[in-house]
C-alpha atoms as a PDB file:
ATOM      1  CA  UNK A   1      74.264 -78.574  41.943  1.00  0.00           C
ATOM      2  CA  UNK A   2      74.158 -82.387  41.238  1.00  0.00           C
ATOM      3  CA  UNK A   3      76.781 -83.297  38.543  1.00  0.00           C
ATOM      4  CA  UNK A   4      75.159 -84.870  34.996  1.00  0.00           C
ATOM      5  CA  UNK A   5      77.129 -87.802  35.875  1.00  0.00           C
ATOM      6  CA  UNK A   6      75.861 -88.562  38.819  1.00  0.00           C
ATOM      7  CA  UNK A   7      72.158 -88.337  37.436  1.00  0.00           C
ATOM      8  CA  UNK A   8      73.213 -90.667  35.074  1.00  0.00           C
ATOM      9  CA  UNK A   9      74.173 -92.726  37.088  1.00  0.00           C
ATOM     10  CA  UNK A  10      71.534 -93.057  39.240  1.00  0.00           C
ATOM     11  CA  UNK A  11      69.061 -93.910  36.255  1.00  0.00           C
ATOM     12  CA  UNK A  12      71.075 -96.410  35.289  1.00  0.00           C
ATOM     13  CA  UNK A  13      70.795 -98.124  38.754  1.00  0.00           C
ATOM     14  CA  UNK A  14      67.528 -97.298  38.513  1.00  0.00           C
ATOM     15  CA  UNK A  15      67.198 -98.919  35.418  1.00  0.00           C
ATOM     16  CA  UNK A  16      68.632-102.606  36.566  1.00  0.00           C
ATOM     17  CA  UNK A  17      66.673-102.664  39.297  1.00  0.00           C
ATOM     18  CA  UNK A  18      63.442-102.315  37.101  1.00  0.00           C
ATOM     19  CA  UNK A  19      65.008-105.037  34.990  1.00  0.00           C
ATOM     20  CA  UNK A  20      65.591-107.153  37.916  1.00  0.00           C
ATOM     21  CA  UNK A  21      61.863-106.773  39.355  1.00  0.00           C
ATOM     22  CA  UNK A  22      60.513-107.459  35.816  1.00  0.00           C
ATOM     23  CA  UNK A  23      62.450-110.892  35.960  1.00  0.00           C
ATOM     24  CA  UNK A  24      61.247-111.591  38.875  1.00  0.00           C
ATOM     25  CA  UNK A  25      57.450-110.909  38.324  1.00  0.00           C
ATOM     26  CA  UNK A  26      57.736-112.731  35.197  1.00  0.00           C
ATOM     27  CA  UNK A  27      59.418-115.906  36.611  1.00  0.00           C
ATOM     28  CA  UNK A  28      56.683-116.124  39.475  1.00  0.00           C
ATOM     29  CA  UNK A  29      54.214-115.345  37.329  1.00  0.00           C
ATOM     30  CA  UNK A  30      55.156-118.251  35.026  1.00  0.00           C
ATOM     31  CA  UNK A  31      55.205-120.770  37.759  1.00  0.00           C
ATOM     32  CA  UNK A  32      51.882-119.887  38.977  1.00  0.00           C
ATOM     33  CA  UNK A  33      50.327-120.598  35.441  1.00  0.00           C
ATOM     34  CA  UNK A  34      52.341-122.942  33.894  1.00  0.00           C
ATOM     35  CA  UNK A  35      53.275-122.300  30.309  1.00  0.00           C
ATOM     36  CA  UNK A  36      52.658-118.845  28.625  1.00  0.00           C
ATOM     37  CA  UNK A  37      53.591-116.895  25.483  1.00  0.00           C
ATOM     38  CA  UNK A  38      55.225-113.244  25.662  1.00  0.00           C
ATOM     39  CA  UNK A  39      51.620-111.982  25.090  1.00  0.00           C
ATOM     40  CA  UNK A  40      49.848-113.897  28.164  1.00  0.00           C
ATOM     41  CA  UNK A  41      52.552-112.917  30.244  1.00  0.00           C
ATOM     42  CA  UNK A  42      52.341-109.322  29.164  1.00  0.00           C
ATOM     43  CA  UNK A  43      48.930-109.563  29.819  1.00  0.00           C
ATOM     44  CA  UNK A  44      49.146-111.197  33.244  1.00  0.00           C
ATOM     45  CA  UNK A  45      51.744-109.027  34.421  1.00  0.00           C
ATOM     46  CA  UNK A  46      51.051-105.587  33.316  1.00  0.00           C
ATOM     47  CA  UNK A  47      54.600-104.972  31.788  1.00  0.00           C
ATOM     48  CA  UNK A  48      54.729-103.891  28.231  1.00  0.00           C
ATOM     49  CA  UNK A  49      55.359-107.073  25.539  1.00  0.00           C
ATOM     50  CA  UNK A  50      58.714-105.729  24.163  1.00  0.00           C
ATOM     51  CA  UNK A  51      59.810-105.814  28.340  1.00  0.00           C
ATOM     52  CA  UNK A  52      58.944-109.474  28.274  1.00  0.00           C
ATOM     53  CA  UNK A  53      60.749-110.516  25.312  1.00  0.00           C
ATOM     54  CA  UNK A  54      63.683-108.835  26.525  1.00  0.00           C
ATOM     55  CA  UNK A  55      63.580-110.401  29.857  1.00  0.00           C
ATOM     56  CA  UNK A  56      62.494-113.517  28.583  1.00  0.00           C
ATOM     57  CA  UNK A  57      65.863-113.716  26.413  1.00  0.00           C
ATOM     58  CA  UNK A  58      67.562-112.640  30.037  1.00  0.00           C
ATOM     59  CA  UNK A  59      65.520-115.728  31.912  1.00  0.00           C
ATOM     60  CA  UNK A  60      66.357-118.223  28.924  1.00  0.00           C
ATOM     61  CA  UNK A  61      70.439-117.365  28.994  1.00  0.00           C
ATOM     62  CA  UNK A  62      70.033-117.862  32.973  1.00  0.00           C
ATOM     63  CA  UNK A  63      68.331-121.193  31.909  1.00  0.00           C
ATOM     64  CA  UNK A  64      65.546-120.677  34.498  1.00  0.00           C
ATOM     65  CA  UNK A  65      62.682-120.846  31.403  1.00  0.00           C
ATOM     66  CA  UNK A  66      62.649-122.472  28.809  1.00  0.00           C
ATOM     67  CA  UNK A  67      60.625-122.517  25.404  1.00  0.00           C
ATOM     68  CA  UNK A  68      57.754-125.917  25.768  1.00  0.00           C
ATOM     69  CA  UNK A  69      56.281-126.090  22.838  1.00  0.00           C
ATOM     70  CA  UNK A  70      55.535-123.641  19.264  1.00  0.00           C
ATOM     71  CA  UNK A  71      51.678-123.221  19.432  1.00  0.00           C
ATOM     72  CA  UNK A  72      48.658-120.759  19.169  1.00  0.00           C
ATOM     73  CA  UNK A  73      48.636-118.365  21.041  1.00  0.00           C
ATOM     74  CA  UNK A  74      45.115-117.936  23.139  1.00  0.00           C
ATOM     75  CA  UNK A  75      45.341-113.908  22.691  1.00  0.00           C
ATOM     76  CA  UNK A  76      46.297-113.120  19.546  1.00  0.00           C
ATOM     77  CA  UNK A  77      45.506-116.417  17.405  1.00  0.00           C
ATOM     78  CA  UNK A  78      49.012-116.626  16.293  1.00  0.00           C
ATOM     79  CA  UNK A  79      51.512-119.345  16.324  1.00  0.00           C
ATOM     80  CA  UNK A  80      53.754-118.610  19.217  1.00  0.00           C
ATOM     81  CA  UNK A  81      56.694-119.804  21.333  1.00  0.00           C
ATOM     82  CA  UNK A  82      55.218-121.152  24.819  1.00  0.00           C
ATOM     83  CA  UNK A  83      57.551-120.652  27.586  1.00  0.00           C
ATOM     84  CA  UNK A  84      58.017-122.657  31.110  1.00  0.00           C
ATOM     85  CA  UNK A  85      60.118-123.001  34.282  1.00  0.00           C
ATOM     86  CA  UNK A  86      62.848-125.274  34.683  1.00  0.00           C
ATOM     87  CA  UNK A  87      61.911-125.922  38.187  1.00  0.00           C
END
């Protein structure tokens, strides 16, 4: 029998690794177009919008994005912060 502890622990790997991947795919993803709000890249990506803003926050504190401009957003019509890459 497999100890609760060791299940736990094993989601929580599981867990950073998903983080990591998200940061990743995110990053990329902003490169390839450019500037984006949470929304475009949630909707370029697949990955859920409260995902992005978390690893957004992550990316920003790493100071590999930062936020371009405050504008509307072309998905929901809203004022928005715009994110890009620092390199």
């Amino acid at each position: 029998m497999i100890q609760q502890t060791s299940i736990n622990a094993f989601r929580e790997l599981q867990k950073d690794r998903t983080d990591v991947t998200q940061r990743m795919i995110i990053f990329y993803k902003l490169r390839e177009i450019g500037e984006a709000t949470n929304k475009m890249l949630s909707r370029a990506t697949g990955i859920e919008t409260s995902s992005i803003s978390a690893r957004v926050f992550e990316l920003r504190k790493r100071y590999l994005i930062f936020h371009s401009k405050t504008d509307y957003c072309k998905i929901t019509g809203k004022k928005a912060m715009f994110w890009r890459c620092m390199l």
